[in-house]
N, C-alpha and C. Protein backbone atom coordinates (compact mmCIF):
# COMPACT_ATOMS: atom_id res chain seq x y z
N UNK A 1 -15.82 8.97 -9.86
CA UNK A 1 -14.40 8.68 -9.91
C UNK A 1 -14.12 7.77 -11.10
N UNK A 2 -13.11 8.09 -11.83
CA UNK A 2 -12.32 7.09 -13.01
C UNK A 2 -12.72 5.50 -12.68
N UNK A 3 -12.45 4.83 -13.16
CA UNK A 3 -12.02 3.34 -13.15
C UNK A 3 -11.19 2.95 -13.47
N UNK A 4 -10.05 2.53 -12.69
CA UNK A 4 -9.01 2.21 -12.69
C UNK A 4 -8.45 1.13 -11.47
N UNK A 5 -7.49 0.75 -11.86
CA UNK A 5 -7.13 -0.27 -10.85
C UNK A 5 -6.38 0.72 -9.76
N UNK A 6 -6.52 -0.05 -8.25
CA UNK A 6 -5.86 0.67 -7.04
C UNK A 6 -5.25 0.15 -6.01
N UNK A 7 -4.42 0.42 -5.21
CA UNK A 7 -3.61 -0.09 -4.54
C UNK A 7 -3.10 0.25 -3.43
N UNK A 8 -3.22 -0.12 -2.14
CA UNK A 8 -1.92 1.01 -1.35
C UNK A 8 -1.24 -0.25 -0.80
N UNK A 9 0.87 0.52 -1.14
CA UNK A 9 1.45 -0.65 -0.30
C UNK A 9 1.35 -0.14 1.35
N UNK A 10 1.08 -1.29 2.10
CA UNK A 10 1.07 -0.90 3.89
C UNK A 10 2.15 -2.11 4.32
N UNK A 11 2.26 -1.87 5.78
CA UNK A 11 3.64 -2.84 6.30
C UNK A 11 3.17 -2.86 7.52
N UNK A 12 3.80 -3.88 8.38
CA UNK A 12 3.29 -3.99 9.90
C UNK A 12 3.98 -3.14 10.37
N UNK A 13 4.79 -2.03 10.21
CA UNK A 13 5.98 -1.23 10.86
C UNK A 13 6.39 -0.26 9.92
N UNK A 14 6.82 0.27 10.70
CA UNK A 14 7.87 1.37 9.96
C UNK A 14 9.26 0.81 9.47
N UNK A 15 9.74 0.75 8.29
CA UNK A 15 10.46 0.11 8.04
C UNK A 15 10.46 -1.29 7.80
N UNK A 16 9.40 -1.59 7.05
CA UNK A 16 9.15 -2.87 6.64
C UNK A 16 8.91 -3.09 5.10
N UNK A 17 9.20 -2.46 4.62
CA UNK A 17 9.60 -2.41 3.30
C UNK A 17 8.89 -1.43 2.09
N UNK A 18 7.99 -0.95 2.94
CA UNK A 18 6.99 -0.31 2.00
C UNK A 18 7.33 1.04 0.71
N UNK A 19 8.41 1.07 1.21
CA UNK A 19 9.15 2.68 0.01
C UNK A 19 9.93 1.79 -0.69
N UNK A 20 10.10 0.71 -0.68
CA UNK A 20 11.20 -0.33 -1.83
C UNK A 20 10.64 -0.81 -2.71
N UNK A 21 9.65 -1.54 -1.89
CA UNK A 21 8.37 -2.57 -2.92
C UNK A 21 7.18 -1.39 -3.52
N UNK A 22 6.78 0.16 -3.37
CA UNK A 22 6.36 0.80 -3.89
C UNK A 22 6.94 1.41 -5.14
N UNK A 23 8.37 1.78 -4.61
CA UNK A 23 9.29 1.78 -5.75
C UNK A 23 9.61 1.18 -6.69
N UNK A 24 9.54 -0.39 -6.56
CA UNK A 24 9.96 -1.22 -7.58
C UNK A 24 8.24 -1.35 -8.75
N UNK A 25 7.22 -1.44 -8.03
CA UNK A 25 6.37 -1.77 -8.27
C UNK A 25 5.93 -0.18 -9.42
N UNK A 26 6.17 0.96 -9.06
CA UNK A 26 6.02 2.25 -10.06
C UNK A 26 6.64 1.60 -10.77
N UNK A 27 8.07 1.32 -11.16
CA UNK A 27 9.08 1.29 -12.26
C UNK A 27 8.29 0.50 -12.84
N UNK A 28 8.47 -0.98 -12.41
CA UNK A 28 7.53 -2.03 -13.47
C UNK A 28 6.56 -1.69 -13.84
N UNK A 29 5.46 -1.56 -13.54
CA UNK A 29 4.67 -0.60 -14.09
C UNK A 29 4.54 0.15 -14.88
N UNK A 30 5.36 1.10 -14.78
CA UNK A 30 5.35 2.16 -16.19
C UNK A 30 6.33 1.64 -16.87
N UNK A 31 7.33 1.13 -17.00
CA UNK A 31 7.91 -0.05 -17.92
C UNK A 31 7.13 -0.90 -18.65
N UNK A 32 6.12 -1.74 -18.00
CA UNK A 32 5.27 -2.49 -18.72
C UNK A 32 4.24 -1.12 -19.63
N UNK A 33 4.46 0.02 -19.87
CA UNK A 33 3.07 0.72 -20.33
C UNK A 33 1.92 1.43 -19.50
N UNK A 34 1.85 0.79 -18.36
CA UNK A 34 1.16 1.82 -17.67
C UNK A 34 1.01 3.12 -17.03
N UNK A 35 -0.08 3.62 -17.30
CA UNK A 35 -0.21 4.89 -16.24
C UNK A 35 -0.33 5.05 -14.77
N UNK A 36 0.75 5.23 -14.66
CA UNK A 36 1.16 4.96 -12.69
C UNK A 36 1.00 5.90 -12.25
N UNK A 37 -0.12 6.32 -11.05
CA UNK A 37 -0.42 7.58 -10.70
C UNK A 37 0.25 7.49 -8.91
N UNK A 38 1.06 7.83 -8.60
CA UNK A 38 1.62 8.04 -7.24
C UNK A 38 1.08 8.56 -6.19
N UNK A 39 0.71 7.80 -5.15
CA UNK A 39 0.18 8.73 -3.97
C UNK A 39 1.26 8.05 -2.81
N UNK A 40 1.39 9.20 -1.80
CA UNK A 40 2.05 9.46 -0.79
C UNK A 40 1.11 9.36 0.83
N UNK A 41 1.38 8.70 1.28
CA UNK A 41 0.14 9.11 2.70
C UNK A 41 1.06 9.93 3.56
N UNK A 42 0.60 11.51 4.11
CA UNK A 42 1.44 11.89 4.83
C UNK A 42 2.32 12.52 4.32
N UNK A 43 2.78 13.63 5.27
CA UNK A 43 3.74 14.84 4.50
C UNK A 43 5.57 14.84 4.30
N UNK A 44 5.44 12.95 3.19
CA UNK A 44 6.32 12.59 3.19
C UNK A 44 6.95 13.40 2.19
N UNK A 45 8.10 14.17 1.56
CA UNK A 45 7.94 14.57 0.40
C UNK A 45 9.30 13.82 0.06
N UNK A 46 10.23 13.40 0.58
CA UNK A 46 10.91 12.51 0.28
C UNK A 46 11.07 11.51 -0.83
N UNK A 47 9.98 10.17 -0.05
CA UNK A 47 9.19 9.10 -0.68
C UNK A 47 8.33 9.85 -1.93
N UNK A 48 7.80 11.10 -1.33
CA UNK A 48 6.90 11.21 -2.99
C UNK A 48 8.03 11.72 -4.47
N UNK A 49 8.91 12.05 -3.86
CA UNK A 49 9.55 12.36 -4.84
C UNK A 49 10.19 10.77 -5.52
N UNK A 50 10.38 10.34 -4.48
CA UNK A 50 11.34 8.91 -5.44
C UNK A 50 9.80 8.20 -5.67
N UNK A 51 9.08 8.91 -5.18
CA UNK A 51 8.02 7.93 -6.60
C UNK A 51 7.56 8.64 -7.39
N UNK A 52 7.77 9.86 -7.73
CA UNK A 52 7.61 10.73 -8.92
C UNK A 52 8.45 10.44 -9.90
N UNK A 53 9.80 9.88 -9.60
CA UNK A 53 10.86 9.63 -10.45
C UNK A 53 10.45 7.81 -11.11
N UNK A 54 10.16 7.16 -9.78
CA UNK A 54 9.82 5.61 -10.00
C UNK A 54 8.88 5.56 -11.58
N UNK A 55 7.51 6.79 -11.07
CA UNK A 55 6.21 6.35 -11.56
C UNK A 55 6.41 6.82 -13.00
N UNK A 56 7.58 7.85 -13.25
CA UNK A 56 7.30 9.01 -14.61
C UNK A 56 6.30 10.14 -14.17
N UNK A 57 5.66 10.35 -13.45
CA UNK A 57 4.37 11.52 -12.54
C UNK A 57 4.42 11.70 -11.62
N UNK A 58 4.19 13.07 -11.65
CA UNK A 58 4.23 13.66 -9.96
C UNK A 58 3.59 12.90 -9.03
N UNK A 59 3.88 12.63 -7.70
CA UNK A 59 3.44 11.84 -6.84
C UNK A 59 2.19 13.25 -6.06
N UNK A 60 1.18 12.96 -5.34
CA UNK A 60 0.22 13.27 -4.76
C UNK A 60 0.35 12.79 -3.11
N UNK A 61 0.95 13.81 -2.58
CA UNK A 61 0.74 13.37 -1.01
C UNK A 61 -0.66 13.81 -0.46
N UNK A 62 -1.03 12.87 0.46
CA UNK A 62 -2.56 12.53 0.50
C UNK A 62 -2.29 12.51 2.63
N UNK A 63 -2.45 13.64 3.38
CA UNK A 63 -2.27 13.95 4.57
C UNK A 63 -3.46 13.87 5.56
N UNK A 64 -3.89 13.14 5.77
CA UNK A 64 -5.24 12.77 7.26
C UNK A 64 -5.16 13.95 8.13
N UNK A 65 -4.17 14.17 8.31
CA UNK A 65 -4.13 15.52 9.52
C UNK A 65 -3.98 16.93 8.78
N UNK A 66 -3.95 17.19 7.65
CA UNK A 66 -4.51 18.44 7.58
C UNK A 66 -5.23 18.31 6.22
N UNK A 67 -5.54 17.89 5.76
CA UNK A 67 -7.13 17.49 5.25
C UNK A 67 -8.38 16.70 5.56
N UNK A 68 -9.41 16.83 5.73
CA UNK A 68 -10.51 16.22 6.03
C UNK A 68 -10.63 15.17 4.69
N UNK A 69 -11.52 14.42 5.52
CA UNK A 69 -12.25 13.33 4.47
C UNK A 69 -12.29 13.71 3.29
N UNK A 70 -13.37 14.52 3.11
CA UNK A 70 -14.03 14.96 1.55
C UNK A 70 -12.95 15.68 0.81
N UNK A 71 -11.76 16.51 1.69
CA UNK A 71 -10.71 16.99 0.69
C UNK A 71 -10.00 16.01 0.23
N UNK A 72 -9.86 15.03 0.96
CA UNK A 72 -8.82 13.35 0.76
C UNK A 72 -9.62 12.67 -0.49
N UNK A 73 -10.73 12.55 -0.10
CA UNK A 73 -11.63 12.10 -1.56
C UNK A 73 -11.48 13.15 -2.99
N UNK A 74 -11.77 14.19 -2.21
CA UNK A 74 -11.80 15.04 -3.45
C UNK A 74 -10.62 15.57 -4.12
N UNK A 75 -9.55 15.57 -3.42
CA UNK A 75 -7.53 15.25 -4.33
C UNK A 75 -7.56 14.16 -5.08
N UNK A 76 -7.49 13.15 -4.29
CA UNK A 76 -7.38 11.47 -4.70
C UNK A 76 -8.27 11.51 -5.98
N UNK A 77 -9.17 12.02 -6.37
CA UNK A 77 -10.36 11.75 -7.62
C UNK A 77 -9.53 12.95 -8.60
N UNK A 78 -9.69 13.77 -8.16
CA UNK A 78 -8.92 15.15 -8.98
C UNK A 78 -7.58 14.59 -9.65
N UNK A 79 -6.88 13.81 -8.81
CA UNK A 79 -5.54 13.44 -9.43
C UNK A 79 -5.67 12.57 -10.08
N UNK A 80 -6.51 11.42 -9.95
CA UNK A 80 -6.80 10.71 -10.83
C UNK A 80 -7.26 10.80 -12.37
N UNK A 81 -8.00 12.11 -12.19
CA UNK A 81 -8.63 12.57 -13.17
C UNK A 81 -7.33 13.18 -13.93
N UNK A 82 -6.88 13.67 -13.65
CA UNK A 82 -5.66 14.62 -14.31
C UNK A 82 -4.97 13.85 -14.47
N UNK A 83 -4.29 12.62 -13.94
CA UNK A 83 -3.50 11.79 -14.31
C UNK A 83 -3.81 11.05 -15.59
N UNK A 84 -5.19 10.49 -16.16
CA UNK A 84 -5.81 9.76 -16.96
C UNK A 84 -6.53 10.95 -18.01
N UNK A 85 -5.93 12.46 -17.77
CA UNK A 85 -6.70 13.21 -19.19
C UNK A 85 -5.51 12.94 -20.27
N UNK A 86 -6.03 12.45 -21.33
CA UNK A 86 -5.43 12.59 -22.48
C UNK A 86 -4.31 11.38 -22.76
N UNK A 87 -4.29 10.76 -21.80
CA UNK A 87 -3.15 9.17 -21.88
C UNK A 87 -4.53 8.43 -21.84
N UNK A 88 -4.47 7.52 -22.59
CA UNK A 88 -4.79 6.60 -22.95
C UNK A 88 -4.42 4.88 -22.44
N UNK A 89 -3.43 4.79 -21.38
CA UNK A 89 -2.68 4.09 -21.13
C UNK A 89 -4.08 3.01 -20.19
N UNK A 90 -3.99 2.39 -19.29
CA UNK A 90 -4.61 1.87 -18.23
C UNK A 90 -4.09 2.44 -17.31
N UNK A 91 -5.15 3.10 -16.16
CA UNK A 91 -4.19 4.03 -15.12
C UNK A 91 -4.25 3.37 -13.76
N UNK A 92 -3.57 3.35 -13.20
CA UNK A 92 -3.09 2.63 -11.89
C UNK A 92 -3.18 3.73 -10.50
N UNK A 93 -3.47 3.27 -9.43
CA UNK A 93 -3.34 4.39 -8.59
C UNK A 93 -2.37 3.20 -7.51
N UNK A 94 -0.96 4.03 -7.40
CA UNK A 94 -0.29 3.40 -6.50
C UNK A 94 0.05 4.68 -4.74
N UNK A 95 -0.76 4.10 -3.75
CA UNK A 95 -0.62 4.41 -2.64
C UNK A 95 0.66 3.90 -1.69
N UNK A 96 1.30 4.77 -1.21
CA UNK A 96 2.53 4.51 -0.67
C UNK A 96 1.78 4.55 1.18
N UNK A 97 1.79 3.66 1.97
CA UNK A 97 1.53 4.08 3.01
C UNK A 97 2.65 4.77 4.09
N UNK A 98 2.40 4.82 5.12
CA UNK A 98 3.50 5.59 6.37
C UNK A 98 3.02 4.20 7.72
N UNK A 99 4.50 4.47 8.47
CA UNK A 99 4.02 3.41 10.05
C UNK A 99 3.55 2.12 9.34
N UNK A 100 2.88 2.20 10.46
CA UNK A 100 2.39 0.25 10.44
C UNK A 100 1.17 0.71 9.80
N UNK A 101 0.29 -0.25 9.24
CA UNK A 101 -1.03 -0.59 8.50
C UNK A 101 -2.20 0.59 9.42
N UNK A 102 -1.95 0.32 11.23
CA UNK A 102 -2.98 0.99 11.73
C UNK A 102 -2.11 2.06 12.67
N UNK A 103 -0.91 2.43 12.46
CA UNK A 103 -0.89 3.44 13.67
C UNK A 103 -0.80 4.87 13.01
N UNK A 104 -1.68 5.07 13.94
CA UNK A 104 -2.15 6.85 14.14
C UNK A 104 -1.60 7.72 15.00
N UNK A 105 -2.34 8.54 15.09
CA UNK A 105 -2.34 9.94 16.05
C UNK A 105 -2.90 9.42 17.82
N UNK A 106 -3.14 8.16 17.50
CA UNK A 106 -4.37 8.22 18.83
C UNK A 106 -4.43 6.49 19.01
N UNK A 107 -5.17 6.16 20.23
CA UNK A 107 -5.47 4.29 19.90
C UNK A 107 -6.21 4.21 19.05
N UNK A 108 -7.35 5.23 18.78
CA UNK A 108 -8.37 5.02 17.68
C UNK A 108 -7.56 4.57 15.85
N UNK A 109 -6.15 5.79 15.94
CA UNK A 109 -5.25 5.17 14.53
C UNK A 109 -6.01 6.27 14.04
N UNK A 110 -6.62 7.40 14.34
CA UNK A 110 -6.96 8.67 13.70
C UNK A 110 -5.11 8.85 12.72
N UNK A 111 -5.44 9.28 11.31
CA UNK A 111 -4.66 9.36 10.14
C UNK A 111 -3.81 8.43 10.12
N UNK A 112 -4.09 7.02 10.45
CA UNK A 112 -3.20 5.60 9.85
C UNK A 112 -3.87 5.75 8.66
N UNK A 113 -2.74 4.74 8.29
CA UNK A 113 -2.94 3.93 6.72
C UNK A 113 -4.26 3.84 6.57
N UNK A 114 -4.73 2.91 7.25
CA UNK A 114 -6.03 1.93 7.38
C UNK A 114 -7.34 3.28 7.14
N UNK A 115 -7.09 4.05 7.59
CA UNK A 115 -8.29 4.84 7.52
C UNK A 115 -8.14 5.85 6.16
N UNK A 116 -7.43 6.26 6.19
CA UNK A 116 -6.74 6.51 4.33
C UNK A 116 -7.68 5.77 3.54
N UNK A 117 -6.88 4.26 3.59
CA UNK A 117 -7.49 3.46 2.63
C UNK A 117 -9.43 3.31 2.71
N UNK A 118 -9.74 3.54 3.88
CA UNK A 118 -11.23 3.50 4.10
C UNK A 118 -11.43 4.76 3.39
N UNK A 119 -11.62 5.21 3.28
CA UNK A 119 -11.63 7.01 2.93
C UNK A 119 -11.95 6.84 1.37
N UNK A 120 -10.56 6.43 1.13
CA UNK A 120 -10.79 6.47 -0.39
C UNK A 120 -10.90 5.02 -0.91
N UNK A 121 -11.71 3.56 -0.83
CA UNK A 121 -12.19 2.71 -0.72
C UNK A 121 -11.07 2.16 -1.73
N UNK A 122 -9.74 1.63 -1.02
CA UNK A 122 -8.27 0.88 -1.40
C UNK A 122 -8.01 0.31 -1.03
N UNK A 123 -7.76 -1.23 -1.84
CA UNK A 123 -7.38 -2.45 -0.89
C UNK A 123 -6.03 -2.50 -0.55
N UNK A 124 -5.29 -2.92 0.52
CA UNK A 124 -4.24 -3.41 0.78
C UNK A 124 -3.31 -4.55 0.70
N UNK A 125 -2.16 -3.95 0.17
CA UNK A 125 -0.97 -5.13 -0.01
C UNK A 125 0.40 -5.03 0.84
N UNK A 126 0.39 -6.00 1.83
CA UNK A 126 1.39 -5.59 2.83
C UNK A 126 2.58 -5.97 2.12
N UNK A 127 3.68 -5.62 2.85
CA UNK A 127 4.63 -5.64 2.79
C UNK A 127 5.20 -5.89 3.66
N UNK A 128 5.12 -7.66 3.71
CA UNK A 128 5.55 -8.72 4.99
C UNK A 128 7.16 -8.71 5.49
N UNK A 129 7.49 -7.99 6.57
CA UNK A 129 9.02 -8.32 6.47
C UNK A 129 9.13 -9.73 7.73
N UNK A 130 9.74 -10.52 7.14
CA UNK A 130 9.62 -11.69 7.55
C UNK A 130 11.24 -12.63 8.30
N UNK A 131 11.94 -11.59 8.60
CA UNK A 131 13.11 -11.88 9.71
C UNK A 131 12.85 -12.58 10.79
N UNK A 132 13.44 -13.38 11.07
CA UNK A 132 13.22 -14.70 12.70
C UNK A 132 11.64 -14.57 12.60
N UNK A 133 11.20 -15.23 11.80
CA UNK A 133 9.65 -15.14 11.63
C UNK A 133 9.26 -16.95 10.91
N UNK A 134 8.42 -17.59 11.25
CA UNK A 134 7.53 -18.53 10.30
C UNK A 134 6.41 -18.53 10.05
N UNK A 135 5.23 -19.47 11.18
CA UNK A 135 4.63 -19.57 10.89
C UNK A 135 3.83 -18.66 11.52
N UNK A 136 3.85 -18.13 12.81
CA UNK A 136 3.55 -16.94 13.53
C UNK A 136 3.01 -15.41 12.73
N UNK A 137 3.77 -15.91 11.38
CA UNK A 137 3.00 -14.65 10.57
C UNK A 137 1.78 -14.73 9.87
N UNK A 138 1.27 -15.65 9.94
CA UNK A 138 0.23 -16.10 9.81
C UNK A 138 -1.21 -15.78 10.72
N UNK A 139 -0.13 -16.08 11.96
CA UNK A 139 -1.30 -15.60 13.30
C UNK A 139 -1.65 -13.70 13.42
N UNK A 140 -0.15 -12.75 13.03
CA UNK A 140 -0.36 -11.64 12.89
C UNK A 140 -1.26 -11.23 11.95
N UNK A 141 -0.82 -11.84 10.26
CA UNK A 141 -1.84 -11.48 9.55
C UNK A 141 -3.08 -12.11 9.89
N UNK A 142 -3.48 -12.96 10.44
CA UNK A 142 -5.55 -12.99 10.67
C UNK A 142 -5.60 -12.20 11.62
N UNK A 143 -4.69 -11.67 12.40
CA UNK A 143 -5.25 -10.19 13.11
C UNK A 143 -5.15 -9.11 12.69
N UNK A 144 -4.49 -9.06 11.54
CA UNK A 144 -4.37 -7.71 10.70
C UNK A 144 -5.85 -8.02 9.87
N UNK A 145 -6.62 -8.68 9.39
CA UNK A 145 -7.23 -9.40 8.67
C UNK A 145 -8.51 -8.65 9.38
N UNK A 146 -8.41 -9.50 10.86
CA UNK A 146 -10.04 -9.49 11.57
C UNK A 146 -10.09 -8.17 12.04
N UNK A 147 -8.58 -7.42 12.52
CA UNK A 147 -8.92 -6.14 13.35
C UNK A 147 -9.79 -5.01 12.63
N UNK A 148 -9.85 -4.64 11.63
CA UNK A 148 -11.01 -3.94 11.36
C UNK A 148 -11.39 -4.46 9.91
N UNK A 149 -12.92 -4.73 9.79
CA UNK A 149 -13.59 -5.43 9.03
C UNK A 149 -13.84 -4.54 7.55
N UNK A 150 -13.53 -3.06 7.81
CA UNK A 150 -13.98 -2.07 6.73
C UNK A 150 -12.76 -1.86 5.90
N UNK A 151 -11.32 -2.35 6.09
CA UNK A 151 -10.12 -2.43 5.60
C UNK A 151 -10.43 -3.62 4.21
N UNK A 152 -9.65 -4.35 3.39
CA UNK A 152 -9.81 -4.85 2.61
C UNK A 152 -8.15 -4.76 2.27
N UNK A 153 -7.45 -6.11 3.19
CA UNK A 153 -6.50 -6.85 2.66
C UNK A 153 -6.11 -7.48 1.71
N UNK A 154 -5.84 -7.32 0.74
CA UNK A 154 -5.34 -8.42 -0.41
C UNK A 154 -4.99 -9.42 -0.94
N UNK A 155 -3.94 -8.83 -0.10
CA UNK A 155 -2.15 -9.39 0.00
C UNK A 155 -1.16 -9.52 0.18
N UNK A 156 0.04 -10.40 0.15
CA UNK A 156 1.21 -9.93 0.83
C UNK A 156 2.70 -9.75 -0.19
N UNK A 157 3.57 -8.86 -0.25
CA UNK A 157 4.82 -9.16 -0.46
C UNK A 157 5.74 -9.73 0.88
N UNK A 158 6.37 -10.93 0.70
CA UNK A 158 7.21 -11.32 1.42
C UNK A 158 8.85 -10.53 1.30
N UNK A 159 9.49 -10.20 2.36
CA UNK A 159 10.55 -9.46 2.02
C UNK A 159 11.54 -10.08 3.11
N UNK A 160 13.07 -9.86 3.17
CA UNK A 160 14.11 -10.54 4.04
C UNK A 160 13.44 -11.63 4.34
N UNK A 161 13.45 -12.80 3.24
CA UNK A 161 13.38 -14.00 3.56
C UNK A 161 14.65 -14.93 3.79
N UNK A 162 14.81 -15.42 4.85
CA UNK A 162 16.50 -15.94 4.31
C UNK A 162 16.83 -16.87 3.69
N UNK A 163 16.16 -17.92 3.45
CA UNK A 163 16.65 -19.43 2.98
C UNK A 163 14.89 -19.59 1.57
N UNK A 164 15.38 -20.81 0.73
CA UNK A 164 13.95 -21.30 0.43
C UNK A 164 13.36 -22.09 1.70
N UNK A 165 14.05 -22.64 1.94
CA UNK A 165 13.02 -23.35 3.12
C UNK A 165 12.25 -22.20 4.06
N UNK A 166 12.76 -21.41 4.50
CA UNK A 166 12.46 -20.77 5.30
C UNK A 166 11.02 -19.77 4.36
N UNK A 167 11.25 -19.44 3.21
CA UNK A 167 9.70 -19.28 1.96
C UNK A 167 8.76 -19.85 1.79
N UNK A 168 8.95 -21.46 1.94
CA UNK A 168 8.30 -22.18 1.78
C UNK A 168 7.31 -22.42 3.01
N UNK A 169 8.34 -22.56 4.25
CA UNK A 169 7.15 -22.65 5.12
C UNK A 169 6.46 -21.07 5.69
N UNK A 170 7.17 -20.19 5.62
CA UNK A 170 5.77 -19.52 5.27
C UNK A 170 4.82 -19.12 4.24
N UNK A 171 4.82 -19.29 3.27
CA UNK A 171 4.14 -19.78 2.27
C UNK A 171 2.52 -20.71 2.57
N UNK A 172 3.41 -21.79 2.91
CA UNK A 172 2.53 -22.77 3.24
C UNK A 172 1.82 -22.13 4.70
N UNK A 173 2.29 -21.80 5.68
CA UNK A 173 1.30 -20.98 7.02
C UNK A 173 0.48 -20.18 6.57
N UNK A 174 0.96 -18.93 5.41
CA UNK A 174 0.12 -18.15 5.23
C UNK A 174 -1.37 -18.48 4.32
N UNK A 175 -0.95 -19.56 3.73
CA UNK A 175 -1.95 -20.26 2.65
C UNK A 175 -3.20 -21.19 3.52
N UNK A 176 -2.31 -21.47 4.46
CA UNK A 176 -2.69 -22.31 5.23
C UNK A 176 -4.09 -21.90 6.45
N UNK A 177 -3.60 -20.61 6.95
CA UNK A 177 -4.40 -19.96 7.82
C UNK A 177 -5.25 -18.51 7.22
N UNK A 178 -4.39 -18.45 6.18
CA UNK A 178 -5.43 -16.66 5.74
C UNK A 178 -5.81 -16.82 4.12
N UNK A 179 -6.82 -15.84 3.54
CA UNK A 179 -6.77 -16.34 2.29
C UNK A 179 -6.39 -14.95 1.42
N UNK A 180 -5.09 -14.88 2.19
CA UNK A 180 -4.38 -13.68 0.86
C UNK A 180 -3.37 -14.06 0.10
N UNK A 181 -3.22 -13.52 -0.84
CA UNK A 181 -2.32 -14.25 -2.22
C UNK A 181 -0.82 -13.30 -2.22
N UNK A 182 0.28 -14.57 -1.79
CA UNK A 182 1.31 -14.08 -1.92
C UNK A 182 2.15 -13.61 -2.78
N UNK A 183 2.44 -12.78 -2.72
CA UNK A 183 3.81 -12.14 -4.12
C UNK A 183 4.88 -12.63 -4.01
């Protein structure tokens, strides 16, 4: 597989910000010069399209339930590859997740995020929505953290924050109790 930098945005929920902050994050991106390669989890075609438009490149939906492992590996590398023939740029692989971080088909989370990202070995950057929330998000993320050990958390975007104060102290909780680096 290429070498390149990688990414998938995930969220504790559906609707926690993850098609906004994926969106914003293509644009800048290929604004700054980079080669932004789009992936989709799931047979969103929606989201892949507004990140085909975000990224400048077709987006790549990447589906757990009707591809196996080795086809998920073997797209994800293929697109990569095709994305990075002949640009020269630094190429980026931006993963859009679906649902919360772990929900699936099943309790096991058969085709969540989380197993995506295991699959094709991608760390995660949530996308904290942080409404009537403080320091308590802190306690969610070290269980997003500890619940499975083969995941590889990052980091967080904070989103609907209402006040600075109200930034600050979670800021300070999340710094405080986990060691992921806030956006």
């Amino acid at each position: 597989m290429l070498s390149c930098k990688k990414f998938c945005i995930s969220a504790l929920s559906g609707g926690g910000g993850k098609t906004l902050i994926s969106l914003g994050l293509a644009r800048l991106l290929a604004n700054k010069g980079y080669n932004v390669k789009p992936f989709k989890k799931g047979p969103d075609y929606i989201d892949s399209k507004w990140l085909s438009l975000a990224a400048r490149k077709e987006a790549t939906n990447l589906d757990l339930f009707l591809q196996d492992r080795n086809q998920i590996k073997t797209l994800f590398a293929h697109s990569l590859a095709n994305a990075q023939n002949n640009d020269r740029r630094p190429l980026i692989a931006l993963v859009e997740g679906n649902r919360g971080i772990f929900d699936g088909l099943d309790e096991s989370g058969s085709c969540s995020t989380a197993e995506l990202c295991k699959i094709i070995d991608i760390p995660i950057i949530l996308g904290i929505d942080c409404s009537k929330i403080t320091r308590t998000i802190a306690a969610i993320l070290q269980g997003i953290i500890n619940f499975d050990k083969n995941i590889h958390v990052k980091g967080g975007i904070l989103n609907k924050i209402g006040s600075l104060r109200h930034e600050k102290i979670l800021i300070k909780s999340i710094e405080q109790y986990t060691n992921l680096k806030i956006m």
